[in-house]
PDB file of N, CA and C in Angstrom:
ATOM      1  N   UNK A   1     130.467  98.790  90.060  1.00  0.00           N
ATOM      2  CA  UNK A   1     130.270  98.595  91.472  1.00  0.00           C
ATOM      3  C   UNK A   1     128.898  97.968  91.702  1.00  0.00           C
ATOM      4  N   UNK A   2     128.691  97.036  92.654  1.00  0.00           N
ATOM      5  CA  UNK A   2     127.861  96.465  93.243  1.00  0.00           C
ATOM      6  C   UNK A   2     126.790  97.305  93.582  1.00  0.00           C
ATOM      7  N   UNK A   3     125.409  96.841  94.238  1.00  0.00           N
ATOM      8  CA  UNK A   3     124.667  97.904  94.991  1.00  0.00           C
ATOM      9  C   UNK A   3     123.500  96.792  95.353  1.00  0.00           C
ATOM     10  N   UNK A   4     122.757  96.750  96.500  1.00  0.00           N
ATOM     11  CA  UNK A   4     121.682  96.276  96.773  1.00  0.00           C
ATOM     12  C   UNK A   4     121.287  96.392  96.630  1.00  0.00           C
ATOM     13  N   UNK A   5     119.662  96.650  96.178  1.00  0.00           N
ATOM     14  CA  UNK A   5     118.371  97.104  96.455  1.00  0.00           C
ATOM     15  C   UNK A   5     116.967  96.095  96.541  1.00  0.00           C
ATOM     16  N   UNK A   6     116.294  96.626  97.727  1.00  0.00           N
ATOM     17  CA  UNK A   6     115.401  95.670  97.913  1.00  0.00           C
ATOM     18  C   UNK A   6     114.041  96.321  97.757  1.00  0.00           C
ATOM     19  N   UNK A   7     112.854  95.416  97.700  1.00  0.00           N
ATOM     20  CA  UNK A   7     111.365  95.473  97.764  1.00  0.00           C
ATOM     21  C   UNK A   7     110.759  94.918  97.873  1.00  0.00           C
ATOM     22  N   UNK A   8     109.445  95.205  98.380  1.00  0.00           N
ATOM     23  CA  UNK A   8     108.111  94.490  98.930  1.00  0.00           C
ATOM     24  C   UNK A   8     107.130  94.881  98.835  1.00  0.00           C
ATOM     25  N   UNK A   9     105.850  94.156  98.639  1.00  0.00           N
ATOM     26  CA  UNK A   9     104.519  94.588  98.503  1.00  0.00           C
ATOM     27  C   UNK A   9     103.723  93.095  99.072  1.00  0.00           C
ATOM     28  N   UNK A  10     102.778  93.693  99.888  1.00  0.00           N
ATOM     29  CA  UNK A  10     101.536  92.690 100.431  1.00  0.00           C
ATOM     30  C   UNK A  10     101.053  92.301  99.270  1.00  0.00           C
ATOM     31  N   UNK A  11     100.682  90.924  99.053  1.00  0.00           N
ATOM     32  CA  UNK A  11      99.689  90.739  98.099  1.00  0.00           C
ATOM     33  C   UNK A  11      99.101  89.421  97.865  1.00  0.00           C
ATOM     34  N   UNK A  12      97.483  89.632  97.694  1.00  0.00           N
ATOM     35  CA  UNK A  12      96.717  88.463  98.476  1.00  0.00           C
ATOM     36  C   UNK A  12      96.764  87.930  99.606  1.00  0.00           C
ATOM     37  N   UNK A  13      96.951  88.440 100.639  1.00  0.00           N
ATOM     38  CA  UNK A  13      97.607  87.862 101.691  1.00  0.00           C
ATOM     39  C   UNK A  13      99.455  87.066 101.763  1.00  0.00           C
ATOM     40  N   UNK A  14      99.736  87.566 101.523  1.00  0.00           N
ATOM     41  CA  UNK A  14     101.644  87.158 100.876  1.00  0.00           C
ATOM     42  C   UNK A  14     102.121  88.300 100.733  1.00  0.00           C
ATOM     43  N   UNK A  15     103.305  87.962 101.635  1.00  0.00           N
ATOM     44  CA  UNK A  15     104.624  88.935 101.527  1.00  0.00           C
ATOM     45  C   UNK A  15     105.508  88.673 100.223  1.00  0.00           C
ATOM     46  N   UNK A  16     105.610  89.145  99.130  1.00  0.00           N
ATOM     47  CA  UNK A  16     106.502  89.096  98.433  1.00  0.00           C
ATOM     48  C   UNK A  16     107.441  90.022  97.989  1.00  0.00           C
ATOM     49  N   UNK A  17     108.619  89.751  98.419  1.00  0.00           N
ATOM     50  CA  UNK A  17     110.302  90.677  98.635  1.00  0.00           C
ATOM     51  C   UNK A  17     110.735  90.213  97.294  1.00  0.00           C
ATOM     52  N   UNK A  18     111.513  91.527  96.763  1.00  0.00           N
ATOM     53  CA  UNK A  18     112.995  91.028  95.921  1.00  0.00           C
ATOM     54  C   UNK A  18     113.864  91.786  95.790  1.00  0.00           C
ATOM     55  N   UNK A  19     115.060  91.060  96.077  1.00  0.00           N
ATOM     56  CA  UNK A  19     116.233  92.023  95.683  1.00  0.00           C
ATOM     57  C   UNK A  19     117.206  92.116  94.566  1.00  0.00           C
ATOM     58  N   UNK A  20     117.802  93.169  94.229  1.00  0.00           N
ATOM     59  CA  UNK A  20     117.749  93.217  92.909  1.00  0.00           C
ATOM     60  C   UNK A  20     119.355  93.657  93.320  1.00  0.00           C
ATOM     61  N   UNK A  21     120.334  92.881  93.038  1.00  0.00           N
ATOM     62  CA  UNK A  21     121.867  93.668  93.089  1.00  0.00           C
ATOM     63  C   UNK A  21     122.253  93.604  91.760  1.00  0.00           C
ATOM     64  N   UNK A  22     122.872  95.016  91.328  1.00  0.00           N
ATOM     65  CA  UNK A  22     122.852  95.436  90.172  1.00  0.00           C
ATOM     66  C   UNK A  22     124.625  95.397  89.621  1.00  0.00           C
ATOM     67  N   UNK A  23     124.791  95.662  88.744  1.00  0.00           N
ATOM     68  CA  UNK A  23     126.398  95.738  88.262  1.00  0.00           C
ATOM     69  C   UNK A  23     126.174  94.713  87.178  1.00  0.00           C
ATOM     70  N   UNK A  24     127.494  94.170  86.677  1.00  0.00           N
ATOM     71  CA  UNK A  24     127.870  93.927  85.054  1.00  0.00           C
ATOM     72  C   UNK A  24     126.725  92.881  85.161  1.00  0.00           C
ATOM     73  N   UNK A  25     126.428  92.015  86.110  1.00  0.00           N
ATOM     74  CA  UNK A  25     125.693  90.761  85.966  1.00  0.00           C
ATOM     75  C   UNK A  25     124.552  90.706  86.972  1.00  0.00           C
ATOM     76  N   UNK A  26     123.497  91.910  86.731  1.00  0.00           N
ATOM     77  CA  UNK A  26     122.239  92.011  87.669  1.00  0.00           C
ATOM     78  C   UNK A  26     121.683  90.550  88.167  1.00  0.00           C
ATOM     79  N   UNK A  27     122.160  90.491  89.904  1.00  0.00           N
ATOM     80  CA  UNK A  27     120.921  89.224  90.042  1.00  0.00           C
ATOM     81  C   UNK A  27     119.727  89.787  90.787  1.00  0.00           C
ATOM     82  N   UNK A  28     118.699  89.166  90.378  1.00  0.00           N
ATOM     83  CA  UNK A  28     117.080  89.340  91.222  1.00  0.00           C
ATOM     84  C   UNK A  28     117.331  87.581  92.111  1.00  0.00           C
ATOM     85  N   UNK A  29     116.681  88.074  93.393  1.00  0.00           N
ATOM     86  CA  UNK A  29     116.088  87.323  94.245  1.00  0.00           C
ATOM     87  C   UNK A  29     114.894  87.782  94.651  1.00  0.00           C
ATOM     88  N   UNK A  30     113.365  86.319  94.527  1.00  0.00           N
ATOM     89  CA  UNK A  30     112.566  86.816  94.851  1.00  0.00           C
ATOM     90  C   UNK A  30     112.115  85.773  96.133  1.00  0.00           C
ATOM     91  N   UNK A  31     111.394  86.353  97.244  1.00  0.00           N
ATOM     92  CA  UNK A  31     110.927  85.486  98.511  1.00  0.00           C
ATOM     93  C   UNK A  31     109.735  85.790  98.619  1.00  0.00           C
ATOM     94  N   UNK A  32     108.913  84.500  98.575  1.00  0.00           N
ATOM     95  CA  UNK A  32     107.537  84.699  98.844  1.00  0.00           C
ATOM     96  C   UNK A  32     107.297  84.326 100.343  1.00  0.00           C
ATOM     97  N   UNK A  33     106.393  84.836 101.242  1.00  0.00           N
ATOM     98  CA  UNK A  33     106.514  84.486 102.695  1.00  0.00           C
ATOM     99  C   UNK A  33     107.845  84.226 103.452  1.00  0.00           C
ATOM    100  N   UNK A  34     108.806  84.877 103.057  1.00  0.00           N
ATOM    101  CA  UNK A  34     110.333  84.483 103.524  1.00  0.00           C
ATOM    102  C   UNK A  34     110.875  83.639 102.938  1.00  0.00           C
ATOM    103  N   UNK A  35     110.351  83.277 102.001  1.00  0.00           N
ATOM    104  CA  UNK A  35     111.187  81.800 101.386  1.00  0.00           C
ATOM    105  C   UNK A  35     111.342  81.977 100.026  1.00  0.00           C
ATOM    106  N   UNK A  36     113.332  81.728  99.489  1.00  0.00           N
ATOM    107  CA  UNK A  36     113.224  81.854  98.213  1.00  0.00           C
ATOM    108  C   UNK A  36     112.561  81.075  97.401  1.00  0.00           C
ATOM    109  N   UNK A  37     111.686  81.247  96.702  1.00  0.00           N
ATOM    110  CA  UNK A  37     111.345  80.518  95.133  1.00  0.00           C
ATOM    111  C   UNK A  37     111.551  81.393  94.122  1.00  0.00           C
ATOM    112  N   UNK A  38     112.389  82.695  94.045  1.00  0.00           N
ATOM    113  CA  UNK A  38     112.975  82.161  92.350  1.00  0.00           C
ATOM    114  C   UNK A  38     114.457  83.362  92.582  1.00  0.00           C
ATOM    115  N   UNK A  39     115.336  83.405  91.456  1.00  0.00           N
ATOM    116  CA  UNK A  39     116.296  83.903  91.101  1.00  0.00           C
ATOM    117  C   UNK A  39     116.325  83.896  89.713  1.00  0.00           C
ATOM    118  N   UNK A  40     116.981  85.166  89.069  1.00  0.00           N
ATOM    119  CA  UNK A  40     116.875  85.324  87.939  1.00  0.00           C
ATOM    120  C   UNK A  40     118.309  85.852  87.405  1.00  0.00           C
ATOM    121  N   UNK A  41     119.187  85.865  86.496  1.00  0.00           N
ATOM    122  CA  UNK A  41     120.073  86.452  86.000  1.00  0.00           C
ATOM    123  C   UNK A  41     119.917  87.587  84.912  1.00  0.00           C
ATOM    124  N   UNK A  42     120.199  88.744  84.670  1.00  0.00           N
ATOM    125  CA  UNK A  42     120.258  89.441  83.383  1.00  0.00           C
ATOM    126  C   UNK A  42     121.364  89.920  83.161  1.00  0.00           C
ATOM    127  N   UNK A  43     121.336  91.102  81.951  1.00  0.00           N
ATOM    128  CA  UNK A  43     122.846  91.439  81.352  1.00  0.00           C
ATOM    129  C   UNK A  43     122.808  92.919  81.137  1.00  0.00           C
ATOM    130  N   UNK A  44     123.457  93.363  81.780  1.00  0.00           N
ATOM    131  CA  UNK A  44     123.753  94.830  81.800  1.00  0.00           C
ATOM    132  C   UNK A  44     122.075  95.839  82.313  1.00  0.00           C
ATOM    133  N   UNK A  45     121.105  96.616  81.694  1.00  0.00           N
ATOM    134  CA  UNK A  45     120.423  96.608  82.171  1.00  0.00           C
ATOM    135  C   UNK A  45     119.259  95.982  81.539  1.00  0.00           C
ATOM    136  N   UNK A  46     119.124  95.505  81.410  1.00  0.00           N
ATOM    137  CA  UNK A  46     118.076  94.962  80.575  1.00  0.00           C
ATOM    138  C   UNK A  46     117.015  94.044  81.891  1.00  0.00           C
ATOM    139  N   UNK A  47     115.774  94.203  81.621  1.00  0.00           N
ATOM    140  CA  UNK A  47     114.675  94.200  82.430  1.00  0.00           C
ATOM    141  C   UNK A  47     114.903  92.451  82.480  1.00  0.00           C
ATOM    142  N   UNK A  48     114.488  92.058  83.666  1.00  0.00           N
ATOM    143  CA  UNK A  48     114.070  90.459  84.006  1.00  0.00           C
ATOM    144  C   UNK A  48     112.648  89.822  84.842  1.00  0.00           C
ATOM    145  N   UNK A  49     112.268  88.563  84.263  1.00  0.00           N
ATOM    146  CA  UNK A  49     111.140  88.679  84.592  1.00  0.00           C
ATOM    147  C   UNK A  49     111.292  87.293  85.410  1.00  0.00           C
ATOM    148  N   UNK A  50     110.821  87.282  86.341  1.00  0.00           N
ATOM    149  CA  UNK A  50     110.943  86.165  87.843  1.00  0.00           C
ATOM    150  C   UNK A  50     109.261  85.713  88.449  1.00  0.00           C
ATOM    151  N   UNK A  51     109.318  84.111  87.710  1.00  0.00           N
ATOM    152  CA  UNK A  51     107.895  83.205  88.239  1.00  0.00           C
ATOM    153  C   UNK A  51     107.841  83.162  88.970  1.00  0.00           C
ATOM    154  N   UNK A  52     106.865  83.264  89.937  1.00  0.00           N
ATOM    155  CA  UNK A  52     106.672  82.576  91.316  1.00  0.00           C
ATOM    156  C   UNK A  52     105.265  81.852  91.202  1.00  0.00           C
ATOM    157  N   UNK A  53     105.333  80.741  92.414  1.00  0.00           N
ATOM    158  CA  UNK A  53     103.946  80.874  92.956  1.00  0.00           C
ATOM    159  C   UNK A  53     103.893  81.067  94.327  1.00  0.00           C
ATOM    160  N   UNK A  54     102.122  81.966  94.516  1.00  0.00           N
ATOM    161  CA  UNK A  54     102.086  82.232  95.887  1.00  0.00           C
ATOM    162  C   UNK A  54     101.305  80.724  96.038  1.00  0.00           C
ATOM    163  N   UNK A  55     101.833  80.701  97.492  1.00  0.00           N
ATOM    164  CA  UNK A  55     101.059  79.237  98.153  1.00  0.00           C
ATOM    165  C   UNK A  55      99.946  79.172  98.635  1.00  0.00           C
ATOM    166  N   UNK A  56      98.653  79.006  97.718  1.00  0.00           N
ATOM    167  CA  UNK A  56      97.767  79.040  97.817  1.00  0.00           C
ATOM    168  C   UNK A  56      96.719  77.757  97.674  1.00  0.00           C
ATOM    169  N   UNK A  57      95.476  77.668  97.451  1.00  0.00           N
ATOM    170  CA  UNK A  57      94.844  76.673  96.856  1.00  0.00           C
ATOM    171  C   UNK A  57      94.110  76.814  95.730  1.00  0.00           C
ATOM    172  N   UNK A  58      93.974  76.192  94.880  1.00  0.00           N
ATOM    173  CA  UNK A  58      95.233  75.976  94.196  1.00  0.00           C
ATOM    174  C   UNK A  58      96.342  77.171  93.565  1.00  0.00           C
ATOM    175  N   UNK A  59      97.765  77.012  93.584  1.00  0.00           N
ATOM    176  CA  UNK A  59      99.008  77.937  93.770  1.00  0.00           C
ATOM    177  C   UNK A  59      98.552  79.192  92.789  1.00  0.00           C
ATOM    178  N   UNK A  60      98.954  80.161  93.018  1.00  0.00           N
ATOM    179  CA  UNK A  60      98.515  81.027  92.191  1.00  0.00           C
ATOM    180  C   UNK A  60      99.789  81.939  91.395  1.00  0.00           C
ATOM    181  N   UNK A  61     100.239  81.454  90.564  1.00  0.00           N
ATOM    182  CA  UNK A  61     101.212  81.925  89.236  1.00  0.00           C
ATOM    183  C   UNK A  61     101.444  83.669  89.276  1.00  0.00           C
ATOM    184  N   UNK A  62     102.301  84.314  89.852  1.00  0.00           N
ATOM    185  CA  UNK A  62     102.630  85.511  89.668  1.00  0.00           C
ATOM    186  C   UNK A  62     104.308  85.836  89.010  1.00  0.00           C
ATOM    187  N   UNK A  63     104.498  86.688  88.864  1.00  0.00           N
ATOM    188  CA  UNK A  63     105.665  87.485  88.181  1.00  0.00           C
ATOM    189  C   UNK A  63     106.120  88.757  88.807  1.00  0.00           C
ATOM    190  N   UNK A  64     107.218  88.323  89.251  1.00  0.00           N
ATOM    191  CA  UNK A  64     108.129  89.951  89.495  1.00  0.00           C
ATOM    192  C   UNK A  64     108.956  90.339  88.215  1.00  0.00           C
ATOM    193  N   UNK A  65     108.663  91.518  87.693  1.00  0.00           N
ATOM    194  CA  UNK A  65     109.520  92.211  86.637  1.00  0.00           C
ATOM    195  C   UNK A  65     110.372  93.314  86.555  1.00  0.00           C
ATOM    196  N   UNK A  66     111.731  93.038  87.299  1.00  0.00           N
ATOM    197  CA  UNK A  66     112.634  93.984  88.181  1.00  0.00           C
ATOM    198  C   UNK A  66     113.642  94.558  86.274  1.00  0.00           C
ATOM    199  N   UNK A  67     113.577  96.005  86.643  1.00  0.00           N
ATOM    200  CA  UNK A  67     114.488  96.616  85.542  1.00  0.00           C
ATOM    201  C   UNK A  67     115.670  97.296  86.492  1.00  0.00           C
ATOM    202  N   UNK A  68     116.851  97.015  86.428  1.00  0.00           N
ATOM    203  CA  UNK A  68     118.411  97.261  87.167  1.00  0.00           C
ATOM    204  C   UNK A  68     118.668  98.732  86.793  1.00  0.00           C
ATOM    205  N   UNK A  69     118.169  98.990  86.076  1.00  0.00           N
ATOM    206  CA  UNK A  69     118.416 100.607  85.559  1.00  0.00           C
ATOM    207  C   UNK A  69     117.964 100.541  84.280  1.00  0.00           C
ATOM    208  N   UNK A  70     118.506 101.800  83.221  1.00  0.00           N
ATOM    209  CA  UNK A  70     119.611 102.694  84.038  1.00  0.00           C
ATOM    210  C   UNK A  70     118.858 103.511  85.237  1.00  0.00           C
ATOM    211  N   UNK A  71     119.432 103.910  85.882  1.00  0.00           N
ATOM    212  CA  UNK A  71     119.066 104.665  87.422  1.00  0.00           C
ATOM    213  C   UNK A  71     118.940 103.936  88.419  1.00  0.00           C
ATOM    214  N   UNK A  72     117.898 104.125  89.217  1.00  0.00           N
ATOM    215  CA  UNK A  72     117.757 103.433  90.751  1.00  0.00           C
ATOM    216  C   UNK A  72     116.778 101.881  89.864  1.00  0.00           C
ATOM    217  N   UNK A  73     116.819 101.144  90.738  1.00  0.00           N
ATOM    218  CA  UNK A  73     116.117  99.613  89.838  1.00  0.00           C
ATOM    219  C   UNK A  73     114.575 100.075  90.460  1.00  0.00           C
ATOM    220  N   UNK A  74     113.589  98.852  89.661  1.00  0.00           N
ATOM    221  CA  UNK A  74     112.230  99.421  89.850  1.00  0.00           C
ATOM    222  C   UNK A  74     111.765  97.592  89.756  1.00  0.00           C
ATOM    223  N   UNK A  75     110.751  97.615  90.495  1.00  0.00           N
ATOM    224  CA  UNK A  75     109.657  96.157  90.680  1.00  0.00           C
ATOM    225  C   UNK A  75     108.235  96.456  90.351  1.00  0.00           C
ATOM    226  N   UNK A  76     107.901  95.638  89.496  1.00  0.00           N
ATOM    227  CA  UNK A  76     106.487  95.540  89.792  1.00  0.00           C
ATOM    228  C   UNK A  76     106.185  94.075  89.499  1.00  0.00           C
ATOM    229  N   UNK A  77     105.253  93.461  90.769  1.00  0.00           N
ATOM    230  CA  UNK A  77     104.638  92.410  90.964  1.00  0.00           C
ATOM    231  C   UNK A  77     103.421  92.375  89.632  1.00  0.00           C
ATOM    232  N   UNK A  78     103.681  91.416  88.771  1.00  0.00           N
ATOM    233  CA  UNK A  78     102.366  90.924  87.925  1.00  0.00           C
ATOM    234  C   UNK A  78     101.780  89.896  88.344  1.00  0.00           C
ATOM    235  N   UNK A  79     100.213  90.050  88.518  1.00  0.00           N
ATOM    236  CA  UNK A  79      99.195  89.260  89.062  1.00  0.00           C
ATOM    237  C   UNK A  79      98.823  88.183  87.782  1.00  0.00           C
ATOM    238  N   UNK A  80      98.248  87.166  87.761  1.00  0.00           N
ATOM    239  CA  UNK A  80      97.513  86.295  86.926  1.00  0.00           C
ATOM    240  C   UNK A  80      96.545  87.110  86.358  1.00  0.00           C
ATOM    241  N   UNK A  81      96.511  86.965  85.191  1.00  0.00           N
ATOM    242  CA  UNK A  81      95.501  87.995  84.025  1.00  0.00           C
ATOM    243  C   UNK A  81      95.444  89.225  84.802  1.00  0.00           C
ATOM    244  N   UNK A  82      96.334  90.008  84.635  1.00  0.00           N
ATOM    245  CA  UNK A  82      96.573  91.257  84.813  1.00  0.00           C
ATOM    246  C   UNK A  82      97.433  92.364  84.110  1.00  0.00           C
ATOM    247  N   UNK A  83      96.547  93.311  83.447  1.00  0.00           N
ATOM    248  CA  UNK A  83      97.736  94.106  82.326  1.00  0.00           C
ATOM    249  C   UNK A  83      98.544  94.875  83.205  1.00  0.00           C
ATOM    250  N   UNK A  84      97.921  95.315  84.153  1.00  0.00           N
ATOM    251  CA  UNK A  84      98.899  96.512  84.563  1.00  0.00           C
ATOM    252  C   UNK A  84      99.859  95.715  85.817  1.00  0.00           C
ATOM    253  N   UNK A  85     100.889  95.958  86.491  1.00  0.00           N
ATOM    254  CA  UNK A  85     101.685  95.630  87.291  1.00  0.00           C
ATOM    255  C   UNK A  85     101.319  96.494  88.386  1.00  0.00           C
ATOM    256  N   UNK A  86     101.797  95.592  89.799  1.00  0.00           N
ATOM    257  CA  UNK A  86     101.615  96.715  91.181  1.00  0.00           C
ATOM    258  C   UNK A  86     102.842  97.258  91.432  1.00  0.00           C
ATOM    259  N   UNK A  87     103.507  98.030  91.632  1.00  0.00           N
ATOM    260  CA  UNK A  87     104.500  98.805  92.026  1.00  0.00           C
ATOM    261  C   UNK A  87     105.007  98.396  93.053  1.00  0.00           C
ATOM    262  N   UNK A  88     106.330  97.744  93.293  1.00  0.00           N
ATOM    263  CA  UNK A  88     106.875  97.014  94.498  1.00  0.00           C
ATOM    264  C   UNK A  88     107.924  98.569  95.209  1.00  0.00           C
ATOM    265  N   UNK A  89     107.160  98.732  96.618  1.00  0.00           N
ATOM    266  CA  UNK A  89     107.981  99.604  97.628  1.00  0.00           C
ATOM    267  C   UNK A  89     109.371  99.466  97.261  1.00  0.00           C
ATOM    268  N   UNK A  90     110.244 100.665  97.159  1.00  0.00           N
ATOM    269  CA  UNK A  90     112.040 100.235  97.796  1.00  0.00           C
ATOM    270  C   UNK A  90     111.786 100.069  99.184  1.00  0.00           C
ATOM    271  N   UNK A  91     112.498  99.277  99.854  1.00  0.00           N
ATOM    272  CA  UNK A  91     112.873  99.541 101.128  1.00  0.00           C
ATOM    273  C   UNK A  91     114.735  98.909 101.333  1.00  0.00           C
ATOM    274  N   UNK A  92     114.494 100.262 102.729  1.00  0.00           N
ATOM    275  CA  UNK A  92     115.868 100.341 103.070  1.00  0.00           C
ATOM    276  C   UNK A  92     116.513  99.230 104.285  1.00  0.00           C
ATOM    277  N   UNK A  93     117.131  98.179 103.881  1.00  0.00           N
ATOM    278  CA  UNK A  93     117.804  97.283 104.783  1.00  0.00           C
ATOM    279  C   UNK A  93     119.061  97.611 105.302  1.00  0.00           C
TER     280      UNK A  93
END
């Protein structure tokens, strides 16, 4: 079965959302300021990792790294030279 799940976190000044619908063929969608720039495919649960850039001067190279399970799915936004990841909110649509 299908399932939605979405998230968001402020960052640098940028809204960046993604949603993550899960089942045999997990897709991620990610929107920076409302606008898609990227989509990602994975396989069963296995973690996926989604480029973006925020629109900046000059653009600044980030990563959403959404895992589909097993359990509830999880985000964290990776910054440019950054080890640790920020923890992307669930929110409920």
């Amino acid at each position: 079965m299908r399932a939605r799940h979405h998230f968001h976190i402020d960052y640098r000044g940028h809204s960046v959302s993604a949603t993550v619908q899960t089942g045999h063929t997990p897709v991620v969608e990610v929107l920076v300021d409302g606008k898609e720039t990227g989509h990602a495919t994975s396989h069963a649960d296995r973690p996926v990792t989604v480029h973006v850039e925020l629109p900046t001067e000059p653009p600044t190279l980030v990563a959403v790294r959404a895992t589909p399970g097993p359990g509830m799915p999880r985000c964290l936004l990776l910054g440019p030279e950054e080890q640790e990841g920020h923890v992307m909110a669930p929110r409920a649509y």
